[in-house]
PDBML (XML) file of the C-alpha atoms, coordinates in Angstrom:
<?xml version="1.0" encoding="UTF-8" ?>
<PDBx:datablock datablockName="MODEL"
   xmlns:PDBx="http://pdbml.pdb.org/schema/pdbx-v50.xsd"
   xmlns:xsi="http://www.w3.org/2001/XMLSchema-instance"
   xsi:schemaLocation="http://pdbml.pdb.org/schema/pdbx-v50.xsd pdbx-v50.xsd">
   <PDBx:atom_siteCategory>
      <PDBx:atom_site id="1">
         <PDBx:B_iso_or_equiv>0.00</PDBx:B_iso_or_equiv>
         <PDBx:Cartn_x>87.692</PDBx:Cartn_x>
         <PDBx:Cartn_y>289.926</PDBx:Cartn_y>
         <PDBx:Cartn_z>282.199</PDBx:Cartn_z>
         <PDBx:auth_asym_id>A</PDBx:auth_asym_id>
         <PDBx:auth_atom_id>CA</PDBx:auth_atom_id>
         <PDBx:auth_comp_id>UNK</PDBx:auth_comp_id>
         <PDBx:auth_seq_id>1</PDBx:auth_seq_id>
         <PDBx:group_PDB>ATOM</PDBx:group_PDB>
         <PDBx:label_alt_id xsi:nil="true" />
         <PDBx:label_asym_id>A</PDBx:label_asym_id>
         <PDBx:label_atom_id>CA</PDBx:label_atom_id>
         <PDBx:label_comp_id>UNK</PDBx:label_comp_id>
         <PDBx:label_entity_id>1</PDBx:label_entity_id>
         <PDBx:label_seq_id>1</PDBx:label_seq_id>
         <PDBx:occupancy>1.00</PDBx:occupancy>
         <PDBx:pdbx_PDB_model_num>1</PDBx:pdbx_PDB_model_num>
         <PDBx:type_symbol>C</PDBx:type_symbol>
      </PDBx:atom_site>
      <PDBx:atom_site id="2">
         <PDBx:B_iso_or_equiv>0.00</PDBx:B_iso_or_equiv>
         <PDBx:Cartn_x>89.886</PDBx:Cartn_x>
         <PDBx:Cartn_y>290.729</PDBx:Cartn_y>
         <PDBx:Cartn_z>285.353</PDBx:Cartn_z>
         <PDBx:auth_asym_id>A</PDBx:auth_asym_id>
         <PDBx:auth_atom_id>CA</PDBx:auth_atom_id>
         <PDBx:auth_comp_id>UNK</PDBx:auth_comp_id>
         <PDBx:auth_seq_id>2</PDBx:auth_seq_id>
         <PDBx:group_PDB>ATOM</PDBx:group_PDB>
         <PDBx:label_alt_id xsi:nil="true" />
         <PDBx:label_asym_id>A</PDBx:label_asym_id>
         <PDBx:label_atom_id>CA</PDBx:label_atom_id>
         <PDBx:label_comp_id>UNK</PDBx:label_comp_id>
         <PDBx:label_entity_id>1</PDBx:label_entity_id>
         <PDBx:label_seq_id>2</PDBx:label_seq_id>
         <PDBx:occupancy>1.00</PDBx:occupancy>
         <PDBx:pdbx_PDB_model_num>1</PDBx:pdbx_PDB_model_num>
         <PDBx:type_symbol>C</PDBx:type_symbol>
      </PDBx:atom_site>
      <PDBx:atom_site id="3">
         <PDBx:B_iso_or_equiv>0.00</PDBx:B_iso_or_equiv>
         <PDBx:Cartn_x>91.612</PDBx:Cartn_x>
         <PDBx:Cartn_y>287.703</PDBx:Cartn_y>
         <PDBx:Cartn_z>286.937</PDBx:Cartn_z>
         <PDBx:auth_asym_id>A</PDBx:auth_asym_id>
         <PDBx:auth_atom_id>CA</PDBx:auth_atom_id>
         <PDBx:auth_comp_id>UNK</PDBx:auth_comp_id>
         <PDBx:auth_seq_id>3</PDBx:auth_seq_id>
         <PDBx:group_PDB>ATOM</PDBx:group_PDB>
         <PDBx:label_alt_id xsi:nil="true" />
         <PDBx:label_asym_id>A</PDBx:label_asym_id>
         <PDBx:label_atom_id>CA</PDBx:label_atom_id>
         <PDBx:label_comp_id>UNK</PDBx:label_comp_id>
         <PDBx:label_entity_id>1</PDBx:label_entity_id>
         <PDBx:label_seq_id>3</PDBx:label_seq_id>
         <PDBx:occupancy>1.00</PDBx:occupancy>
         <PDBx:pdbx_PDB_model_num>1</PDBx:pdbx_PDB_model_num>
         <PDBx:type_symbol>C</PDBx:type_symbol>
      </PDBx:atom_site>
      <PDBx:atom_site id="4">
         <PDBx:B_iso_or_equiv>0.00</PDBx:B_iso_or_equiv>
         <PDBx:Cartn_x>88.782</PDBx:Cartn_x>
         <PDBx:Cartn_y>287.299</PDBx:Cartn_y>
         <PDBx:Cartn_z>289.729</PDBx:Cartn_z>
         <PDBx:auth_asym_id>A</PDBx:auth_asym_id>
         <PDBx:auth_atom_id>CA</PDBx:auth_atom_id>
         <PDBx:auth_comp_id>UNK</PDBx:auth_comp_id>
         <PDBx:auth_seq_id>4</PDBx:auth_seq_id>
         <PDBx:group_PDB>ATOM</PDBx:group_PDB>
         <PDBx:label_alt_id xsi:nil="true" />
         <PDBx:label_asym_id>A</PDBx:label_asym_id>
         <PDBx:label_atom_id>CA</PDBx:label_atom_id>
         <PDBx:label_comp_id>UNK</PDBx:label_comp_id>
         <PDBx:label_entity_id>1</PDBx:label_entity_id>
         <PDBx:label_seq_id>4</PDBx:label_seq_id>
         <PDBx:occupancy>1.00</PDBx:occupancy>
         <PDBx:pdbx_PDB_model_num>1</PDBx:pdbx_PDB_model_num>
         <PDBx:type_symbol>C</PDBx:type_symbol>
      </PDBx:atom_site>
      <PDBx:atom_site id="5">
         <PDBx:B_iso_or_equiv>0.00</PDBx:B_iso_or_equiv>
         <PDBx:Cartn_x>86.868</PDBx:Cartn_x>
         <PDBx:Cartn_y>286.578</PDBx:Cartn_y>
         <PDBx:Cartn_z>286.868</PDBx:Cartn_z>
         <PDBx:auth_asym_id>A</PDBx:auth_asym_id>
         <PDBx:auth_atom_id>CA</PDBx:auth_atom_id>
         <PDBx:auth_comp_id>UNK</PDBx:auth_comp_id>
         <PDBx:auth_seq_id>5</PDBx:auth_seq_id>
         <PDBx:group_PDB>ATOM</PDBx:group_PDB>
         <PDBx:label_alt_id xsi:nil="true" />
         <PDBx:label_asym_id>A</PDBx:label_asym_id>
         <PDBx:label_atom_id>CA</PDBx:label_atom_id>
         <PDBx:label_comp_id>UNK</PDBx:label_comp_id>
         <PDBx:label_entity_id>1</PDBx:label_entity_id>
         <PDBx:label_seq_id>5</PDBx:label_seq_id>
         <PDBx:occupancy>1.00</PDBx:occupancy>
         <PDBx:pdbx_PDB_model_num>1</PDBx:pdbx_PDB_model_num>
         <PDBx:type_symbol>C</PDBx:type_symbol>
      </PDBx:atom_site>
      <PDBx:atom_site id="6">
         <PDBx:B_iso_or_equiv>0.00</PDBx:B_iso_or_equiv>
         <PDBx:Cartn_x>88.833</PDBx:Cartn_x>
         <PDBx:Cartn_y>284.159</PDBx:Cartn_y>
         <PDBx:Cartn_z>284.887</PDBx:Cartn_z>
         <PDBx:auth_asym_id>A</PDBx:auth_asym_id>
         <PDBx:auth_atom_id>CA</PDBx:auth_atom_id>
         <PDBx:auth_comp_id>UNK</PDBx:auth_comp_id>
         <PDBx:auth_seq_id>6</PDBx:auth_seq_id>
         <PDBx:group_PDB>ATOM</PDBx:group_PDB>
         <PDBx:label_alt_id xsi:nil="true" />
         <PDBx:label_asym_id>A</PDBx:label_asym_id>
         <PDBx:label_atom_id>CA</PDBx:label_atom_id>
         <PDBx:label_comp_id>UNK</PDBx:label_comp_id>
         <PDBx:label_entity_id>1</PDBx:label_entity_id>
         <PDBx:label_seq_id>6</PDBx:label_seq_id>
         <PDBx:occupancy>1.00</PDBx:occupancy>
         <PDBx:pdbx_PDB_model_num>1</PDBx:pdbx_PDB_model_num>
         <PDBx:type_symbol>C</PDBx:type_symbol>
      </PDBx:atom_site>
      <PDBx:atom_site id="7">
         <PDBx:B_iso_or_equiv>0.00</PDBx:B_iso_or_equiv>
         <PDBx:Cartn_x>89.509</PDBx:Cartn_x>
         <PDBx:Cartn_y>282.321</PDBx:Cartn_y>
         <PDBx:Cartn_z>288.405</PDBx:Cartn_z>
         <PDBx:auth_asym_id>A</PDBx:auth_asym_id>
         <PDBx:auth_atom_id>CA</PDBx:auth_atom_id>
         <PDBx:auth_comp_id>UNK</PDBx:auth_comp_id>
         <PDBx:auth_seq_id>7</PDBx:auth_seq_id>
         <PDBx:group_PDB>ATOM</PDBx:group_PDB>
         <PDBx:label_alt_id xsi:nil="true" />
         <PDBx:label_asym_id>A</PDBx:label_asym_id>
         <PDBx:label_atom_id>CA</PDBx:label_atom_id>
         <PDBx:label_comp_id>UNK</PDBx:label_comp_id>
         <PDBx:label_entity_id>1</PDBx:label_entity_id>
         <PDBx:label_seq_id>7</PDBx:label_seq_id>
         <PDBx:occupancy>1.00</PDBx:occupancy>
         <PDBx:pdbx_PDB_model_num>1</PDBx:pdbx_PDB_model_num>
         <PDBx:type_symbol>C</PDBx:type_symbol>
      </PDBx:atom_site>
      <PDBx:atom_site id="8">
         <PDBx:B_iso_or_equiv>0.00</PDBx:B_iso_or_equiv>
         <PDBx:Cartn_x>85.846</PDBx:Cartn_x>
         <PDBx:Cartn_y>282.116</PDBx:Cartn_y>
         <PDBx:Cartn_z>289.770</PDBx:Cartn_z>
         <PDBx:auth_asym_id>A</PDBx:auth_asym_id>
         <PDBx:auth_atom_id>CA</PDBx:auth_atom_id>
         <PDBx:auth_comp_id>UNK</PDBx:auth_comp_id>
         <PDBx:auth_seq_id>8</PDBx:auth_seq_id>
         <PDBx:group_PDB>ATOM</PDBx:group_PDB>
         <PDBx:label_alt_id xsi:nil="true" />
         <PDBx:label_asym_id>A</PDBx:label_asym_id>
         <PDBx:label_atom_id>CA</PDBx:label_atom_id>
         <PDBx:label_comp_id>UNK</PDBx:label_comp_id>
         <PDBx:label_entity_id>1</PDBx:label_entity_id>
         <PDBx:label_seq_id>8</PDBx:label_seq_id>
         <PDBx:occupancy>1.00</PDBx:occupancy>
         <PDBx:pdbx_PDB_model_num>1</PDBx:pdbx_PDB_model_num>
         <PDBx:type_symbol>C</PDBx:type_symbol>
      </PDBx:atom_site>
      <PDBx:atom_site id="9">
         <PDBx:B_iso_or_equiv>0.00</PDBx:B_iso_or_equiv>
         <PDBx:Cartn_x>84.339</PDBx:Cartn_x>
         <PDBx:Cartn_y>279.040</PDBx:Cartn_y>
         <PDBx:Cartn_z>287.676</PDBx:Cartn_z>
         <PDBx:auth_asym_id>A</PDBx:auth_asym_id>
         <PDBx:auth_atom_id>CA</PDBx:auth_atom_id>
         <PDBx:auth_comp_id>UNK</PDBx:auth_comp_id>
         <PDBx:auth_seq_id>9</PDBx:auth_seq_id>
         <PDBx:group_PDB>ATOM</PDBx:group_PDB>
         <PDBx:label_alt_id xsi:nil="true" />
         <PDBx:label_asym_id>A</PDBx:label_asym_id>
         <PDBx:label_atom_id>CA</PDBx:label_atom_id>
         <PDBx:label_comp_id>UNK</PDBx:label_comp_id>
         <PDBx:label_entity_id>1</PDBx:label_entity_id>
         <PDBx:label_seq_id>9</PDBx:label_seq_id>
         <PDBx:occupancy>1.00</PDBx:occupancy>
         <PDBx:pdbx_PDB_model_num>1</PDBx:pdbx_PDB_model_num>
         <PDBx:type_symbol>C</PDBx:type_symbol>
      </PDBx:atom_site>
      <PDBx:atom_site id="10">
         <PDBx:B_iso_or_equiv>0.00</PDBx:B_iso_or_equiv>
         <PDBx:Cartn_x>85.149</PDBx:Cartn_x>
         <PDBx:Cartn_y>275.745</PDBx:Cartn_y>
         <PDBx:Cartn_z>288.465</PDBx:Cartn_z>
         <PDBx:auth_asym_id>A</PDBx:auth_asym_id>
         <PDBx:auth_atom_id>CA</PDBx:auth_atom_id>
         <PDBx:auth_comp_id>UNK</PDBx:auth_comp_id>
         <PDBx:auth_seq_id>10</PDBx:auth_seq_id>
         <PDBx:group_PDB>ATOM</PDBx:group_PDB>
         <PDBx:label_alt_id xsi:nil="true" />
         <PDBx:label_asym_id>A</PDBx:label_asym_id>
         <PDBx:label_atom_id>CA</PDBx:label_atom_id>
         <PDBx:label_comp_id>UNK</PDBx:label_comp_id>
         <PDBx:label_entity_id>1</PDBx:label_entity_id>
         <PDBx:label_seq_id>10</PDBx:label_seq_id>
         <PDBx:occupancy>1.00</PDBx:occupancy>
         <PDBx:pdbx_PDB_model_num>1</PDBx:pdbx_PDB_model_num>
         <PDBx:type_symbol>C</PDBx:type_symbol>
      </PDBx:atom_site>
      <PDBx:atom_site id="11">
         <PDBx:B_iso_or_equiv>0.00</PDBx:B_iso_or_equiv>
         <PDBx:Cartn_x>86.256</PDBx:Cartn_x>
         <PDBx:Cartn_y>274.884</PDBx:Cartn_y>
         <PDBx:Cartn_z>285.031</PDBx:Cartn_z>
         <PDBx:auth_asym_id>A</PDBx:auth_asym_id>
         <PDBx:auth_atom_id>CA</PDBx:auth_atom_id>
         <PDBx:auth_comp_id>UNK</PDBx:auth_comp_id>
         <PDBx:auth_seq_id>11</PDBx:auth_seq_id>
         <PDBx:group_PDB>ATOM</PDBx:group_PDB>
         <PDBx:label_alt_id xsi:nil="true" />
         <PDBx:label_asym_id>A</PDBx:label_asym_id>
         <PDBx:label_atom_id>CA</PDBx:label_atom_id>
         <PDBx:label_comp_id>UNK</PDBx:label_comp_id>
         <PDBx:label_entity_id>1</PDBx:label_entity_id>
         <PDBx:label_seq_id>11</PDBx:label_seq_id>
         <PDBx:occupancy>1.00</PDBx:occupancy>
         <PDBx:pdbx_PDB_model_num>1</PDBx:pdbx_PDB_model_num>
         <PDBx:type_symbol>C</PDBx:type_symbol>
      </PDBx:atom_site>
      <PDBx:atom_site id="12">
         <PDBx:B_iso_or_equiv>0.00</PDBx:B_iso_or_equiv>
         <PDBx:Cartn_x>87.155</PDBx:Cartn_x>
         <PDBx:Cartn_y>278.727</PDBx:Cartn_y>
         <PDBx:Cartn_z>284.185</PDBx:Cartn_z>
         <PDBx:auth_asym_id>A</PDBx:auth_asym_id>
         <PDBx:auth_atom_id>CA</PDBx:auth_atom_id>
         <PDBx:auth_comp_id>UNK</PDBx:auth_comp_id>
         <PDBx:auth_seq_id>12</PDBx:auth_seq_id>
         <PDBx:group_PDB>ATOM</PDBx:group_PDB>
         <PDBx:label_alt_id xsi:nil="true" />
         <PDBx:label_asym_id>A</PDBx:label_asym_id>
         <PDBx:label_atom_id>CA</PDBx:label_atom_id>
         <PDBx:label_comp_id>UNK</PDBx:label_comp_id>
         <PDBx:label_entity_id>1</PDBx:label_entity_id>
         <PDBx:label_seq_id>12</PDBx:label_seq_id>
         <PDBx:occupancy>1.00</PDBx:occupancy>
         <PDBx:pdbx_PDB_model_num>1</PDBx:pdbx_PDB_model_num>
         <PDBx:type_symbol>C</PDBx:type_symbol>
      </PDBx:atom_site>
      <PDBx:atom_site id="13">
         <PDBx:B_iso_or_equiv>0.00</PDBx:B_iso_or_equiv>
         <PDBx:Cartn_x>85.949</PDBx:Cartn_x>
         <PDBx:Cartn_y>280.738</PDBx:Cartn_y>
         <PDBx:Cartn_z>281.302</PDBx:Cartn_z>
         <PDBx:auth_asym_id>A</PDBx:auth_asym_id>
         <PDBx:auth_atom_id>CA</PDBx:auth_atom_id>
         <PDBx:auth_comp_id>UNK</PDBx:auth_comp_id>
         <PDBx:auth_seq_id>13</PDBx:auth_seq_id>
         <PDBx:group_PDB>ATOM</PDBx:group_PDB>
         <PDBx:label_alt_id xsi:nil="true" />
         <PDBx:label_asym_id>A</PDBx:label_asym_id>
         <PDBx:label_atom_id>CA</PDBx:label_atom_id>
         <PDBx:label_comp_id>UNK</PDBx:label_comp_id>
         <PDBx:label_entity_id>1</PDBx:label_entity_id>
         <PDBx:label_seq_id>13</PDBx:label_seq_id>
         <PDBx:occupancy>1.00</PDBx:occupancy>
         <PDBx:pdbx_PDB_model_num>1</PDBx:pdbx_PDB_model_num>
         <PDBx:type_symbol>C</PDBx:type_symbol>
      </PDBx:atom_site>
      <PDBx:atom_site id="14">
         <PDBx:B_iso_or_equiv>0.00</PDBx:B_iso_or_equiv>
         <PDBx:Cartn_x>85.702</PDBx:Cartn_x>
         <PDBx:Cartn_y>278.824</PDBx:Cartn_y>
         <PDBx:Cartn_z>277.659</PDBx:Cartn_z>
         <PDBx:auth_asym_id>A</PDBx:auth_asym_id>
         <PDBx:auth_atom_id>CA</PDBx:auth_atom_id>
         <PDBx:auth_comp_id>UNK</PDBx:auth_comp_id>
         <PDBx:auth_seq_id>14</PDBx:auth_seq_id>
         <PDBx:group_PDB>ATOM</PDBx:group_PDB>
         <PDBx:label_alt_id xsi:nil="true" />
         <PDBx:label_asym_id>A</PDBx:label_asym_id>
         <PDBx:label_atom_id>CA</PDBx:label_atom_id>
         <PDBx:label_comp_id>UNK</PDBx:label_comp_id>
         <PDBx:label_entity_id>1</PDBx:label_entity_id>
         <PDBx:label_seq_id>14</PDBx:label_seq_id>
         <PDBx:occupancy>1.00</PDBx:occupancy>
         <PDBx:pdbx_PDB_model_num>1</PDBx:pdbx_PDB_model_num>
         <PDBx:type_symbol>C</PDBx:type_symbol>
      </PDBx:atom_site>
      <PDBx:atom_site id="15">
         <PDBx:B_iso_or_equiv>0.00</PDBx:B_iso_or_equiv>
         <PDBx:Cartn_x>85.670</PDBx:Cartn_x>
         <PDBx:Cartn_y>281.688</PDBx:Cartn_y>
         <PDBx:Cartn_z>274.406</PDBx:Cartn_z>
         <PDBx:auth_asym_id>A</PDBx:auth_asym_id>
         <PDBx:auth_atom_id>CA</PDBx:auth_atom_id>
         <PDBx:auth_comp_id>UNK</PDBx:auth_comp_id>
         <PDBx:auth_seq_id>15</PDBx:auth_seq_id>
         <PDBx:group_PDB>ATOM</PDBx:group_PDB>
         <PDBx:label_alt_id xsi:nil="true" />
         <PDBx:label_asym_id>A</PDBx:label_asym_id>
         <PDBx:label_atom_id>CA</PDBx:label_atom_id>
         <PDBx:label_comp_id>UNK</PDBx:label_comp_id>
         <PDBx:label_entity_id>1</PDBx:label_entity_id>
         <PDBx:label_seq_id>15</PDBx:label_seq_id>
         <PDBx:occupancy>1.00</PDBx:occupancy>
         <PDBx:pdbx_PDB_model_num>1</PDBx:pdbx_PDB_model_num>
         <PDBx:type_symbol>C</PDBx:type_symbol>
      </PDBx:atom_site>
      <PDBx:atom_site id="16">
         <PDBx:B_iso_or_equiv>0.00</PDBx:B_iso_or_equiv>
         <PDBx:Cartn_x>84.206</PDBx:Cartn_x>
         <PDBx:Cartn_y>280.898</PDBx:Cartn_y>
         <PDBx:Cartn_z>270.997</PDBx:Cartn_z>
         <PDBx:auth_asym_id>A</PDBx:auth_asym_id>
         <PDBx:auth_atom_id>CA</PDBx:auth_atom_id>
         <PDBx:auth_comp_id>UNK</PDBx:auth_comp_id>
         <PDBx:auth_seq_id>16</PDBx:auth_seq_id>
         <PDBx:group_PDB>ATOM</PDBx:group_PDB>
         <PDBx:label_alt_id xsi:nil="true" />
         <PDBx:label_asym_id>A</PDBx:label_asym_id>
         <PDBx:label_atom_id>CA</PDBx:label_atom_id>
         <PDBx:label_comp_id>UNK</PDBx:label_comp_id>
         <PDBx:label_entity_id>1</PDBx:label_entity_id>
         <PDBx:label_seq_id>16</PDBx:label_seq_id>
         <PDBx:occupancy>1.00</PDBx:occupancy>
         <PDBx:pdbx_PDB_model_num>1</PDBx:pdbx_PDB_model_num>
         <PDBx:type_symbol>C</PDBx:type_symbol>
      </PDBx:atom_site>
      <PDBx:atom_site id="17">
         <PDBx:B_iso_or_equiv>0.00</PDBx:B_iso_or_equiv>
         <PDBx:Cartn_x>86.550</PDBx:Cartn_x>
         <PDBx:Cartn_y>282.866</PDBx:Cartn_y>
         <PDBx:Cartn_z>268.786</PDBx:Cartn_z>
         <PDBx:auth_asym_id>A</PDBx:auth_asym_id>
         <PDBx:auth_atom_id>CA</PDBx:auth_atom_id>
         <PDBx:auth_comp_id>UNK</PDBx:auth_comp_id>
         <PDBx:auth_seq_id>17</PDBx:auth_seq_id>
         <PDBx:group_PDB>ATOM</PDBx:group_PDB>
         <PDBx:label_alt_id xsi:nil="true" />
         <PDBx:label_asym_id>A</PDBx:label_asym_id>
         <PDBx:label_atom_id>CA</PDBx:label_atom_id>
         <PDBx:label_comp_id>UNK</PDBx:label_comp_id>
         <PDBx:label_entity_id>1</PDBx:label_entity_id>
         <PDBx:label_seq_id>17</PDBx:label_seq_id>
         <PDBx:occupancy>1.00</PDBx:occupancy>
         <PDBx:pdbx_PDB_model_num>1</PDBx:pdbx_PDB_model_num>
         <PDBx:type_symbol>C</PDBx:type_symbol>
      </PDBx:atom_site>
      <PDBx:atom_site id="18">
         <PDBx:B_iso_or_equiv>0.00</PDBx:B_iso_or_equiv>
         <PDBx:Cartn_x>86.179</PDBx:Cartn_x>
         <PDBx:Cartn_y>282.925</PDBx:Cartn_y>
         <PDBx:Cartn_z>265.255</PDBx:Cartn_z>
         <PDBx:auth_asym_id>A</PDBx:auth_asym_id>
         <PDBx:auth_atom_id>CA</PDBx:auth_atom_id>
         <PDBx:auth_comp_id>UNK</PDBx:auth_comp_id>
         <PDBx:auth_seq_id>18</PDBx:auth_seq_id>
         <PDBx:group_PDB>ATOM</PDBx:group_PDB>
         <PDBx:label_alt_id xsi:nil="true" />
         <PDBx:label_asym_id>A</PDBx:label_asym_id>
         <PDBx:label_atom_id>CA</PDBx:label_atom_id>
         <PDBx:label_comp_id>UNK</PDBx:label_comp_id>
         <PDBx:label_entity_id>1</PDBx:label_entity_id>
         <PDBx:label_seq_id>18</PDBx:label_seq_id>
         <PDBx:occupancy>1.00</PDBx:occupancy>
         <PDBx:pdbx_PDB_model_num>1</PDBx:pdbx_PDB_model_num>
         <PDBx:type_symbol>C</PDBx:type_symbol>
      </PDBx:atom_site>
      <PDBx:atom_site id="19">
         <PDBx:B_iso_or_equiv>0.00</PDBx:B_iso_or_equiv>
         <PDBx:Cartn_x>88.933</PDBx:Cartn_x>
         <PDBx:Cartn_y>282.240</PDBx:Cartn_y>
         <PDBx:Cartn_z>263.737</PDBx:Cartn_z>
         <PDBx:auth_asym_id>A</PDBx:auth_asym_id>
         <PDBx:auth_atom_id>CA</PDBx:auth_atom_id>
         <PDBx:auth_comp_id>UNK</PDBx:auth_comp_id>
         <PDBx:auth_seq_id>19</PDBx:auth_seq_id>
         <PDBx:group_PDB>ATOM</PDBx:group_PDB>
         <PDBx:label_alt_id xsi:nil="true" />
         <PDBx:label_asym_id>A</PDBx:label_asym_id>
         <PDBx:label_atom_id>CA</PDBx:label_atom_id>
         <PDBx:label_comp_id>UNK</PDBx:label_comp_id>
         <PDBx:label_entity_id>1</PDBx:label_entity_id>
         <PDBx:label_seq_id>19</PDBx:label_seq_id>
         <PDBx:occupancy>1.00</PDBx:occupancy>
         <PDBx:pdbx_PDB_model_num>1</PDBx:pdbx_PDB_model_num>
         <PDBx:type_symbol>C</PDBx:type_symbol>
      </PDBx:atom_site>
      <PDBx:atom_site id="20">
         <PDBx:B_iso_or_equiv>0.00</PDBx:B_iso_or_equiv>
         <PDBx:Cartn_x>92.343</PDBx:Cartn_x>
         <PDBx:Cartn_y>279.534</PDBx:Cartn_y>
         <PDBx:Cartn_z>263.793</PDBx:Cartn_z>
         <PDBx:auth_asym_id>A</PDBx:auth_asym_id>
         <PDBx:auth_atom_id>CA</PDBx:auth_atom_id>
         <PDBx:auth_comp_id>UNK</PDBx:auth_comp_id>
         <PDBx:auth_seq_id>20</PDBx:auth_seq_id>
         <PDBx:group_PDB>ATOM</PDBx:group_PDB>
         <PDBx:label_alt_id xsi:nil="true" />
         <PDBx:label_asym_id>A</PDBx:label_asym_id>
         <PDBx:label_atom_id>CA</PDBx:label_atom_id>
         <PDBx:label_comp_id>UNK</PDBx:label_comp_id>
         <PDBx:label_entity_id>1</PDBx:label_entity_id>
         <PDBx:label_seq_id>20</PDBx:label_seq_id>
         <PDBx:occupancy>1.00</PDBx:occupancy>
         <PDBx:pdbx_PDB_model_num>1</PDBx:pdbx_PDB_model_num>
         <PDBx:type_symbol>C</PDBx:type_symbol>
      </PDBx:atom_site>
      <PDBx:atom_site id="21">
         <PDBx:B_iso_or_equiv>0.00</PDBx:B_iso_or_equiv>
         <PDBx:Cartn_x>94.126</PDBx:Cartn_x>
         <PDBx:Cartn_y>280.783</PDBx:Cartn_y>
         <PDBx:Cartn_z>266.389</PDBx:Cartn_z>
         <PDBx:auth_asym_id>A</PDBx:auth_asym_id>
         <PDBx:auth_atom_id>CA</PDBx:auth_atom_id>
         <PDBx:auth_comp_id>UNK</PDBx:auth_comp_id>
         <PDBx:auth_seq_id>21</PDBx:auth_seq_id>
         <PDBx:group_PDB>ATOM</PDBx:group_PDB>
         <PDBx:label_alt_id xsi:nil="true" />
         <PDBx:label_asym_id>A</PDBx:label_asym_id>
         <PDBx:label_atom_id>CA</PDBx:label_atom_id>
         <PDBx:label_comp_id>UNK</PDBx:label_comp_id>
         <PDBx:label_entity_id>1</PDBx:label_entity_id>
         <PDBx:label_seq_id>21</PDBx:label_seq_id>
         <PDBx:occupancy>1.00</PDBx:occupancy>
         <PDBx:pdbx_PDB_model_num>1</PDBx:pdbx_PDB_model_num>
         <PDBx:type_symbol>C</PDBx:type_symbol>
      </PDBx:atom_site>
      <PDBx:atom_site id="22">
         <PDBx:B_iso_or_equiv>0.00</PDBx:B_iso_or_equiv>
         <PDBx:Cartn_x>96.372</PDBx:Cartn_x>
         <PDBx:Cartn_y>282.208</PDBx:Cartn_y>
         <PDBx:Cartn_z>266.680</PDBx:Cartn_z>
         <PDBx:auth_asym_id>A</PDBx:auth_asym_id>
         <PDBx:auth_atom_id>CA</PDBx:auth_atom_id>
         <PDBx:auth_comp_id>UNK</PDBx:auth_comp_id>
         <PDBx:auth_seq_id>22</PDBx:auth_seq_id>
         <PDBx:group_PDB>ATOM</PDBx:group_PDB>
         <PDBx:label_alt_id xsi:nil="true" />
         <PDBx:label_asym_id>A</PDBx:label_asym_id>
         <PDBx:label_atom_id>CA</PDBx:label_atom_id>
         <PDBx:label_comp_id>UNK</PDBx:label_comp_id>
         <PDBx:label_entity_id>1</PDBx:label_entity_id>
         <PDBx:label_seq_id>22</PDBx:label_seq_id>
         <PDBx:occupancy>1.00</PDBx:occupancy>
         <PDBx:pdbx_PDB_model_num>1</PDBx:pdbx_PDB_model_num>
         <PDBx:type_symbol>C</PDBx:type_symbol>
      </PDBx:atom_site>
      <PDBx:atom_site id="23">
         <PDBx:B_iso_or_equiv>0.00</PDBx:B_iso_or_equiv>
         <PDBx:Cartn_x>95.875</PDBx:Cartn_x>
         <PDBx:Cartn_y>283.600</PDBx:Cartn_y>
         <PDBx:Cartn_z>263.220</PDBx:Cartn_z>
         <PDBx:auth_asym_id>A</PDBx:auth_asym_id>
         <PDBx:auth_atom_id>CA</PDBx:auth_atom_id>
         <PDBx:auth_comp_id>UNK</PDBx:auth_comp_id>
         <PDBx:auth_seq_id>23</PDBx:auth_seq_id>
         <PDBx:group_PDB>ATOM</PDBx:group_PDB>
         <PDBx:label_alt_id xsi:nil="true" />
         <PDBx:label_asym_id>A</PDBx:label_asym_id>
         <PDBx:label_atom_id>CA</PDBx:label_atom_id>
         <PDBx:label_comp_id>UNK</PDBx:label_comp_id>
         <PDBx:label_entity_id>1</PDBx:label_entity_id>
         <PDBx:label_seq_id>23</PDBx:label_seq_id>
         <PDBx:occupancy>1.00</PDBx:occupancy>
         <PDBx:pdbx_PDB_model_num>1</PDBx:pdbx_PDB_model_num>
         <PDBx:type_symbol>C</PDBx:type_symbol>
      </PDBx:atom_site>
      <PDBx:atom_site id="24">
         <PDBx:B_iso_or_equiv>0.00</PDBx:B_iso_or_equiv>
         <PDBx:Cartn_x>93.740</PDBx:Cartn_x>
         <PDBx:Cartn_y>286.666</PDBx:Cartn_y>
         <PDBx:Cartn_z>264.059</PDBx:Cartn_z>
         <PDBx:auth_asym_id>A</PDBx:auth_asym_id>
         <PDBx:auth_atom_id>CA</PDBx:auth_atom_id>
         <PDBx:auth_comp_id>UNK</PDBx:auth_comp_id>
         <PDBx:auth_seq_id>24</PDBx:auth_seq_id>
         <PDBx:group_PDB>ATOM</PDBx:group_PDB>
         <PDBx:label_alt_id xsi:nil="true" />
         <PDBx:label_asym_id>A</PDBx:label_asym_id>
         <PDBx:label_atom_id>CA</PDBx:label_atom_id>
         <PDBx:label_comp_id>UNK</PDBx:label_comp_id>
         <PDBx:label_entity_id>1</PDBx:label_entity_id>
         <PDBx:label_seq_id>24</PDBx:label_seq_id>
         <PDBx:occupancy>1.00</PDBx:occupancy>
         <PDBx:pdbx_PDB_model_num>1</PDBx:pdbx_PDB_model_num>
         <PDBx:type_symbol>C</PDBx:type_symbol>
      </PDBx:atom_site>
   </PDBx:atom_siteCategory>
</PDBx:datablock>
């Protein structure tokens, strides 16, 4: 995701990512 991307919501983007972060 480019920055125009990232910046265009309201509330920006929100990832699931599966694991503890930042472990993997």
């Amino acid at each position: 995701l480019p920055q125009w991307v990232l910046s265009l919501p309201r509330l920006g983007c929100l990832n699931i990512h599966a694991s503890l972060l930042p472990r993997w």
